[in-house]
Protein backbone atom coordinates (compact mmCIF):
# COMPACT_ATOMS: atom_id res chain seq x y z
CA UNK A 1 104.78 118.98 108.73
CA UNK A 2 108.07 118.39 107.01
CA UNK A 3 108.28 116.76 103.92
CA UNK A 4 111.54 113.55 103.92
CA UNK A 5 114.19 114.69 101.68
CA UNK A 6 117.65 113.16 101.00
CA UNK A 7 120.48 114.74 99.72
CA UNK A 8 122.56 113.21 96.82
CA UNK A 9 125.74 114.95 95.88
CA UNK A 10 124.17 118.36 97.09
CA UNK A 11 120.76 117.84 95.28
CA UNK A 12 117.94 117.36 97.72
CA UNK A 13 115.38 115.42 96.39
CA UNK A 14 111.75 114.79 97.96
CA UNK A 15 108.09 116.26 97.54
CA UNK A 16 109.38 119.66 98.15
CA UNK A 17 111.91 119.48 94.95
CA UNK A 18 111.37 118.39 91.11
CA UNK A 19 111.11 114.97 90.65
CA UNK A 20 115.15 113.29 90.07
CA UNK A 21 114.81 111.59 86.75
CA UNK A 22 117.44 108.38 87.00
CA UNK A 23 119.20 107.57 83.31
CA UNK A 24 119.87 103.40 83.76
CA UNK A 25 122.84 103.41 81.81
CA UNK A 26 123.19 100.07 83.18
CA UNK A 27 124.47 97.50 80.90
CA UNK A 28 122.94 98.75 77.30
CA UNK A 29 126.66 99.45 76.13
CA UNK A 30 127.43 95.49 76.39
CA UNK A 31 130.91 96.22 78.00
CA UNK A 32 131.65 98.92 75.34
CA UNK A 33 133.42 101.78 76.87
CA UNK A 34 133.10 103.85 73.60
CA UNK A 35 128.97 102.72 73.55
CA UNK A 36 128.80 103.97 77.21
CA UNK A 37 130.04 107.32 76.48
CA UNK A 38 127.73 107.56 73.80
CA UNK A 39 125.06 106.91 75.66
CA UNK A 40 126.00 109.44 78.61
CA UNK A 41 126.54 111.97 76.37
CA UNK A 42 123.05 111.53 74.81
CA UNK A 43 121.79 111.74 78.43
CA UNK A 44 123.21 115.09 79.23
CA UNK A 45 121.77 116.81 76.13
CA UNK A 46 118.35 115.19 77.43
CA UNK A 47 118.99 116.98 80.66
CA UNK A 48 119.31 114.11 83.19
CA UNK A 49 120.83 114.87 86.28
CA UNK A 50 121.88 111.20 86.78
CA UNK A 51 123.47 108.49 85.29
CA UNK A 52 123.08 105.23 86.36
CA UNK A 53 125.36 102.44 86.18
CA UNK A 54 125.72 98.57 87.01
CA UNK A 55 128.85 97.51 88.50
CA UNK A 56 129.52 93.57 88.05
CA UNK A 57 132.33 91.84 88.97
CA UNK A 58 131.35 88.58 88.29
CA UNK A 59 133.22 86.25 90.08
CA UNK A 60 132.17 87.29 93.35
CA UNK A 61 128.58 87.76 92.17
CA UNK A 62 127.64 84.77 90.67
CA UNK A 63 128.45 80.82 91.29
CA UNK A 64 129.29 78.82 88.71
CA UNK A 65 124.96 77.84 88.60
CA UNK A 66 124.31 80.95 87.06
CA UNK A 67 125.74 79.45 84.21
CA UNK A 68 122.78 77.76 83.97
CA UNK A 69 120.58 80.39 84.49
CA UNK A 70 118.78 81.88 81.69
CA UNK A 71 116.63 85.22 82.28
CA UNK A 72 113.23 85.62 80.80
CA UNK A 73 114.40 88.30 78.22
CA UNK A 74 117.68 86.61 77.18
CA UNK A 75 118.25 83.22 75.39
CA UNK A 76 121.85 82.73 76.98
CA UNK A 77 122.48 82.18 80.66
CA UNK A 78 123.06 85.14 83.06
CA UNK A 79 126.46 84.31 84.17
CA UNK A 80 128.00 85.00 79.87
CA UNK A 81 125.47 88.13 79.96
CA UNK A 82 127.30 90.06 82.89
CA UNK A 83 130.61 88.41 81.57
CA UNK A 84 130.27 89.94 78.35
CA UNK A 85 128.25 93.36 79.78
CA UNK A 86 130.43 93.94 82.34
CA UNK A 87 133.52 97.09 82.57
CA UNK A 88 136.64 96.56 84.25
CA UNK A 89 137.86 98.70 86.91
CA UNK A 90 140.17 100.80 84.46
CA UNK A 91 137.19 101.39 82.26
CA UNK A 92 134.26 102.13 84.60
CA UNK A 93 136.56 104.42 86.68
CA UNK A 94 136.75 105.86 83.21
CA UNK A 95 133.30 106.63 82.62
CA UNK A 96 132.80 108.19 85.85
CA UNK A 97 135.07 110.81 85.20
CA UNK A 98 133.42 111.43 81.68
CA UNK A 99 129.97 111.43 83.52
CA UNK A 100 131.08 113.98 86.29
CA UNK A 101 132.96 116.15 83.57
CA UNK A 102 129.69 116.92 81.97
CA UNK A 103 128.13 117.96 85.42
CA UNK A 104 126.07 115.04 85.93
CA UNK A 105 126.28 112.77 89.17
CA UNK A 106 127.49 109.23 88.72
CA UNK A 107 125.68 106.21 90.77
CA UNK A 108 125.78 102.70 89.96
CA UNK A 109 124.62 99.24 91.37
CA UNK A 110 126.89 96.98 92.97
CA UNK A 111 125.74 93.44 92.76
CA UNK A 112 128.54 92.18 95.03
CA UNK A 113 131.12 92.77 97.73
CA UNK A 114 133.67 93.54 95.64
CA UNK A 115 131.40 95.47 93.30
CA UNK A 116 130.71 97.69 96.51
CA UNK A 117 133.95 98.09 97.09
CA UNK A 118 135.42 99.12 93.81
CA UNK A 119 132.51 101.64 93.72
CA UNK A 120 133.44 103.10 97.22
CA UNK A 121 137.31 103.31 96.53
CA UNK A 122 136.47 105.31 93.69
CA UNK A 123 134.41 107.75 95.61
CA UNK A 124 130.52 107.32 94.05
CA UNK A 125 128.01 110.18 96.23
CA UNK A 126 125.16 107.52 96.41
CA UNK A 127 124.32 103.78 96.05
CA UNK A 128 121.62 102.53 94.45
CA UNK A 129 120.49 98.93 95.32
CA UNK A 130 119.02 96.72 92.67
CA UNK A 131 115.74 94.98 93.70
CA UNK A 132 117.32 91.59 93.69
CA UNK A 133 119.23 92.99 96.54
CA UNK A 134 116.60 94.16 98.35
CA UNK A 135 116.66 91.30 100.60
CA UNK A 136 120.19 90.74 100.51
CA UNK A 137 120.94 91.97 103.96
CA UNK A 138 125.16 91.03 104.12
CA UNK A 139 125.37 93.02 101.37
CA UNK A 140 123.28 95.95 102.47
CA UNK A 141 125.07 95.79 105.37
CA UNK A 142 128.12 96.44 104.04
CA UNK A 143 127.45 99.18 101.65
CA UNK A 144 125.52 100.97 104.62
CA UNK A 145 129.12 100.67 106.78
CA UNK A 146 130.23 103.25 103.96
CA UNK A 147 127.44 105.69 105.28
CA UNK A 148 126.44 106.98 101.47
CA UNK A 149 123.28 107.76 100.71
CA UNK A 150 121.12 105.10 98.89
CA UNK A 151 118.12 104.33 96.41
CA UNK A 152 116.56 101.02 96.87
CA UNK A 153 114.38 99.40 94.70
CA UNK A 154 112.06 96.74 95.80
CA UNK A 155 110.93 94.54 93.64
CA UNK A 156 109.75 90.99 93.70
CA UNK A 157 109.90 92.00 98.09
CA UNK A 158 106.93 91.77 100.53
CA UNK A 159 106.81 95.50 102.93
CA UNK A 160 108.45 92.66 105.35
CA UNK A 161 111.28 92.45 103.44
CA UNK A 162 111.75 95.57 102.74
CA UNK A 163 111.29 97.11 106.66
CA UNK A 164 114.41 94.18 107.26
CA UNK A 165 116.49 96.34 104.75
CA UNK A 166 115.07 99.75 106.14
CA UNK A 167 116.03 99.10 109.44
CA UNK A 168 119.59 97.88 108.51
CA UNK A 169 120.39 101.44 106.80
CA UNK A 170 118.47 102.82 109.86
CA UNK A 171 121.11 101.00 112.28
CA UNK A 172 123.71 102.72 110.82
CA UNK A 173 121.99 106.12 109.97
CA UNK A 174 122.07 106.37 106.62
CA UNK A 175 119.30 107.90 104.27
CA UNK A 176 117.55 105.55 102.46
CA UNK A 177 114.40 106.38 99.37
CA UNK A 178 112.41 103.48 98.04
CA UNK A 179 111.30 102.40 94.72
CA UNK A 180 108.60 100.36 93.90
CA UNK A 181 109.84 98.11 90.96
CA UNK A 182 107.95 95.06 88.95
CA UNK A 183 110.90 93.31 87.71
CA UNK A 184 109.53 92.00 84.19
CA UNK A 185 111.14 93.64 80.95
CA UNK A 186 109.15 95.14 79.87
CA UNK A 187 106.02 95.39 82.21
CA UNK A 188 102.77 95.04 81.20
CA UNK A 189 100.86 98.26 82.53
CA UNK A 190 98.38 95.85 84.71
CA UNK A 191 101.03 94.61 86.61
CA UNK A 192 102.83 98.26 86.99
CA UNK A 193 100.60 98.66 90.70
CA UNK A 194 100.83 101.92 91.61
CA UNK A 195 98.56 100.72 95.06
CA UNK A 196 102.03 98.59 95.85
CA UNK A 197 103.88 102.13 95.27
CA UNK A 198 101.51 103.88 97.78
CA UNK A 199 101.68 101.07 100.11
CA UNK A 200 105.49 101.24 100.31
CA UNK A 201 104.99 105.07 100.70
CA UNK A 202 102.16 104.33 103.63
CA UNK A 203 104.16 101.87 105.36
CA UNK A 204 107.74 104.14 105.83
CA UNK A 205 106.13 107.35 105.49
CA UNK A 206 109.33 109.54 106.16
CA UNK A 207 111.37 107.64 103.56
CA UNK A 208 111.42 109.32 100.28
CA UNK A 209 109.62 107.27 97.72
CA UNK A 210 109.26 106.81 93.74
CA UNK A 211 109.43 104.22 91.23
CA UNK A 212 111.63 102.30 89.03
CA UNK A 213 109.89 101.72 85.98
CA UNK A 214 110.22 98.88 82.81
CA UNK A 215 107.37 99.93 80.66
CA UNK A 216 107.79 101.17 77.21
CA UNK A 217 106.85 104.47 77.49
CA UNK A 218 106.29 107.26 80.27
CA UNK A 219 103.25 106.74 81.78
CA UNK A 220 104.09 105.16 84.56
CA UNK A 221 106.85 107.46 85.51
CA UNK A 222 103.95 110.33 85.23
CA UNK A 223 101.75 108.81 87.04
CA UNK A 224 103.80 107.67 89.70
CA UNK A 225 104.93 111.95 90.27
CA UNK A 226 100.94 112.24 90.71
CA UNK A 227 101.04 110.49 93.49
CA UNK A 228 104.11 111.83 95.20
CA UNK A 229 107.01 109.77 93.45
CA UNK A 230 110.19 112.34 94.20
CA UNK A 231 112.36 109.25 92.06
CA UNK A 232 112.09 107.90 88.68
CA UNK A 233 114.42 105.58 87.32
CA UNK A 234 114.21 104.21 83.72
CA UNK A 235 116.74 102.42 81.64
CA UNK A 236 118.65 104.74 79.08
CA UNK A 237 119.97 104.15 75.84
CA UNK A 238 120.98 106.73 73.11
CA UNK A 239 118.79 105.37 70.11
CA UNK A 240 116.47 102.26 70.14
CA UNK A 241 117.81 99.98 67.51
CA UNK A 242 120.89 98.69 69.56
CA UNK A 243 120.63 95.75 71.22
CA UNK A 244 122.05 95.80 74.58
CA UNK A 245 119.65 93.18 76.96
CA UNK A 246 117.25 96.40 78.45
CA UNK A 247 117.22 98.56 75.40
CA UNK A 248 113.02 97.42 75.21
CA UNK A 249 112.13 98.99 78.37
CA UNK A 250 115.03 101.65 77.84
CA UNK A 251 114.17 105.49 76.95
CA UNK A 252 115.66 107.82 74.40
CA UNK A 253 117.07 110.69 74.56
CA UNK A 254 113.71 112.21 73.51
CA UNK A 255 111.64 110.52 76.11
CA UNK A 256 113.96 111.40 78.86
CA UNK A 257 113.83 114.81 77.82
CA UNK A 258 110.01 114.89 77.89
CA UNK A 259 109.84 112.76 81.42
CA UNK A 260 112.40 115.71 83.07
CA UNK A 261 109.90 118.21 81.95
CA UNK A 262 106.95 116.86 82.08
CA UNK A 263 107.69 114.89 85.56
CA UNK A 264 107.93 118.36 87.41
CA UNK A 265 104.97 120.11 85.36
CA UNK A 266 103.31 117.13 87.24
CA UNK A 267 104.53 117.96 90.52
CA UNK A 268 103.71 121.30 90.84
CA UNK A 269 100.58 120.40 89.93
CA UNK A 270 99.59 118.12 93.76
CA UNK A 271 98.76 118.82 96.72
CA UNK A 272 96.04 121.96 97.08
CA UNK A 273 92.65 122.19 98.63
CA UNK A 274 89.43 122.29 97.20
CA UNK A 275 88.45 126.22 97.68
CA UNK A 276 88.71 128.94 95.18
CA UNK A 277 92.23 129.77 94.82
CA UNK A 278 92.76 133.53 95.21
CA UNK A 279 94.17 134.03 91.71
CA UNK A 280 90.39 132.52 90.13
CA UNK A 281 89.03 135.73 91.69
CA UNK A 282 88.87 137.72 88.16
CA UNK A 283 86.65 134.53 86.79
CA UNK A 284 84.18 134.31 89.47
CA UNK A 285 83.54 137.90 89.36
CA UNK A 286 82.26 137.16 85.91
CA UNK A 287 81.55 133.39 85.92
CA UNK A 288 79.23 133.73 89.11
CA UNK A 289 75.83 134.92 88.93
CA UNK A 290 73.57 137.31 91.31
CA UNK A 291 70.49 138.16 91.88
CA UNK A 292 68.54 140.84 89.37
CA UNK A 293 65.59 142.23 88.27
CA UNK A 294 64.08 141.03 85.44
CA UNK A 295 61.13 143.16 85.48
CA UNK A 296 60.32 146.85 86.54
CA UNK A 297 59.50 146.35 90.58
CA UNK A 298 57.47 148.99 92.45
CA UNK A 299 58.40 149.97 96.11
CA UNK A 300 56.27 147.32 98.29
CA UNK A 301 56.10 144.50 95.61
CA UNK A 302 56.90 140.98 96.35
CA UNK A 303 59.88 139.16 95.11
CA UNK A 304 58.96 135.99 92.78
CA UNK A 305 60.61 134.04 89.94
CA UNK A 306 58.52 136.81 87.71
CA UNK A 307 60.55 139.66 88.67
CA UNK A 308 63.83 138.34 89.76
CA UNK A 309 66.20 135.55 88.55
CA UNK A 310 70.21 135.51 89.10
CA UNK A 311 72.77 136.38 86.04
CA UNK A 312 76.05 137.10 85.73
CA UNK A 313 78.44 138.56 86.41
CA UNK A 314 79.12 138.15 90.18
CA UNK A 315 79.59 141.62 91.15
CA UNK A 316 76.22 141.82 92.87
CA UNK A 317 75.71 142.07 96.71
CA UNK A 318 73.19 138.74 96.34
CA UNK A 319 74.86 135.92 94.93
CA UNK A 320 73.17 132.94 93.18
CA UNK A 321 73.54 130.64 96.17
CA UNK A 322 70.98 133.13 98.16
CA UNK A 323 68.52 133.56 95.63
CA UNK A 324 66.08 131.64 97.84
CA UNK A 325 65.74 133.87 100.69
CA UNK A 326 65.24 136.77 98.52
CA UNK A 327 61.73 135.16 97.53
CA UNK A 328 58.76 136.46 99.34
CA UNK A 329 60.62 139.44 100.55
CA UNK A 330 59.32 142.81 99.72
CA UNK A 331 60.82 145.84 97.95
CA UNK A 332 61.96 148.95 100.32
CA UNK A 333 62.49 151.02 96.90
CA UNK A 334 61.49 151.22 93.29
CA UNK A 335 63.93 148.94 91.41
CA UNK A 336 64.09 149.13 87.37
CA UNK A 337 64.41 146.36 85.47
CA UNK A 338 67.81 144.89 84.65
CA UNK A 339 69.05 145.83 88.23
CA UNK A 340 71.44 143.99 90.37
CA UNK A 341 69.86 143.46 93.74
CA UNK A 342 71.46 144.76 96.80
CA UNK A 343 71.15 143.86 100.47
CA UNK A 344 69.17 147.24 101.31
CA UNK A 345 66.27 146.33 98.53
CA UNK A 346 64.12 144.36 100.94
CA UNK A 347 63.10 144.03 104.74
C-alpha cells in the first residue's frame, strides 16, 4: 500500500518521511524587513526547514469594509493591520533571497490575485493557502493554473467545502496536503479536535494530511504526528516579548527546536503490530517463565501444583502458558528438584 507523499522543493513529505515542521513567519515582523530577518535567522538555528510567509497586497484583498472590521485578537480594524504588516514587493522579494541563502525553502500565503501573482513571478516552490481561503475557489483556481504544489489549511470549512477545493487542484493536477486548523488565537485545547483532523484524513485518504496549530505550546503539534500528521505549521517569532498580532500562539526558537525533534521521535514511533518484536527476544528469554520442578519427582509420579510450578527464565521447553496440560501427566524419568521440564518428561 503506498503511503501519499508530495514533494516541495525536492523534500518529500508524507508518513514515510519526518514530519515538515512549518515556521509562520507570517506577519510577526509588522512590515519590518530588518524584524523579518531576525526572525528567519532565529528559525534556521532552530532547524526549520521552512519559512512561512504572508503576502498582502491590500488593495486587491480587502474592500474598503474591512476598515470596519476588527478581529477578535486586535483592537484596530483588519484593513490598518495588513496595511501596516504588510512588505512591498522590493522587500519581500528581499527576504526570500535571505531565506533561500540560509538553505531553507521559502512559501508564503497569498491572500489575493495579485498577492498570487507577485509570489509566482518571483518563483516560490509551493503555495500555502490560508484557511480563510479554503473556500475561496477563484482564487484557488488561479494559483492551481500555476501548477505548484500546495498546503491548505481548512479551517472554519465543512469536508464539503473542502472536497470543492480538492477537486479544483485535482482538475488541474496539482498536489494538494490538508491541514486541519481552528482559527482562534490562541486555541483553547478543547476546541483543538483532533477527530476533525482524522476526519479530513478519512475523507481524502491519499492527500497528505497534518495540522496547523494556534495553541501555546506543542502539544497539539505532537499529538497530531501520533496520529499520522506528515505537516505542522505554527506561527514563529524569534523571542516572545514582541508584539507583532500572532506572537501569543507563535513559537520560539526553543520550541521549534524541540517540535523538529521531538515531532519525528514521534513518528517513528506509529504504526507496528501487536506481537513480540524480534529485537524483545533477549527479554522474554528471561522475563518469561517455564515449567519446573519444585520438588524431587520419582520416575512414575504424577504432576501437581506440589511438585511443579513455572519460573523464569524462559529457556525451558514448557512455557508458562502450557503449564496446564502438564498436570496429571506422569513422569517417564527421575527429575531433581529445581529442574526445567522438558517435552520428553511425561507420556
Amino acid at each position: 500500500m503506498h503511503k501519499p507523499y508530495i514533494t516541495i522543493a525536492g523534500r518529500k513529505v508524507g508518513l514515510d518521511f519526518p514530519p515538515l515542521i512549518i515556521a509562520e513567519i507570517g506577519i510577526n515582523h509588522e512590515g519590518s524587513l530588518k524584524v523579518a530577518k531576525e526572525m528567519v535567522d532565529a528559525a534556521f538555528r532552530a532547524g526549520a526547514e521552512v519559512v512561512k510567509h504572508q503576502t498582502h497586497i491590500v488593495e486587491d484583498e480587502m474592500s474598503g469594509a474591512a476598515k470596519k472590521v476588527i478581529p477578535g485578537n486586535a483592537d484596530i480594524s483588519i484593513y490598518e493591520i495588513m496595511k501596516r504588516c504588510a512588505l512591498n514587493e522590493k522587500d519581500e522579494r528581499e527576504l526570500k533571497l535571505y531565506v533561500e541563502s540560509k538553505g531553507m525553502i521559502f512559501i508564503s500565503t497569498p491572500f489575493s490575485r495579485a498577492a498570487a501573482n507577485r509570489l509566482e513571478q518571483m518563483g516560490v516552490q509551493a503555495y500555502k493557502i490560508g484557511s480563510g481561503e479554503c473556500n475561496n475557489y477563484p482564487l484557488l483556481e488561479h494559483i492551481a493554473k500555476f501548477g505548484k504544489p500546495v498546503i491548505m489549511s481548512t479551517g472554519m470549512n465543512t469536508i464539503e467545502n473542502v472536497a470543492k477545493a480538492v477537486a479544483i487542484f485535482d482538475r488541474y493536477k496539482v498536489p494538494v496536503a490538508l491541514l486541519h486548523t481552528t482559527n482562534l488565537y490562541p486555541t483553547p485545547s478543547h476546541l483543538v479536535r483532533f477527530g476533525a483532523m482524522q476526519e479530513l484524513h478519512k475523507a481524502f485518504p491519499e492527500k497528505v494530511f497534518g495540522l496547523s496549530d494556534h495553541t501555546l505550546n506543542n502539544n497539539a503539534c505532537l499529538g497530531a504526528v501520533a496520529l499520522g500528521a506528515s505537516i505542522l505549521e505554527r506561527h514563529f517569532t524569534d523571542y516572545m516579548e514582541r508584539t507583532g498580532p500572532d506572537i501569543v500562539c507563535s513559537m520560539d526558537e526553543k520550541a521549534c527546536k524541540e517540535l523538529i525533534i521531538g515531532s519525528a521521535e514521534i513518528a517513528q514511533m506509529r504504526g507496528g503490530t501487536k506481537a513480540p518484536a524480534k529485537e524483545e527476544q533477549v527479554t522474554m528469554d528471561f522475563a518469561f517463565a517455564t515449567v519446573c520442578s519444585i520438588a524431587e519427582i520419582k520416575k512414575g509420579d504424577v504432576f501437581s501444583k506440589d511438585n511443579i510450578w513455572v519460573k523464569r527464565p524462559g529457556t525451558g521447553d514448557i512455557t508458562a502458558e502450557y503449564f496446564d496440560t502438564v498436570l496429571g501427566k506422569t513422569a517417564t524419568r527421575h527429575i531433581a528438584f529445581d529442574e526445567q521440564l522438558k517435552g520428553s518428561d511425561y507420556e
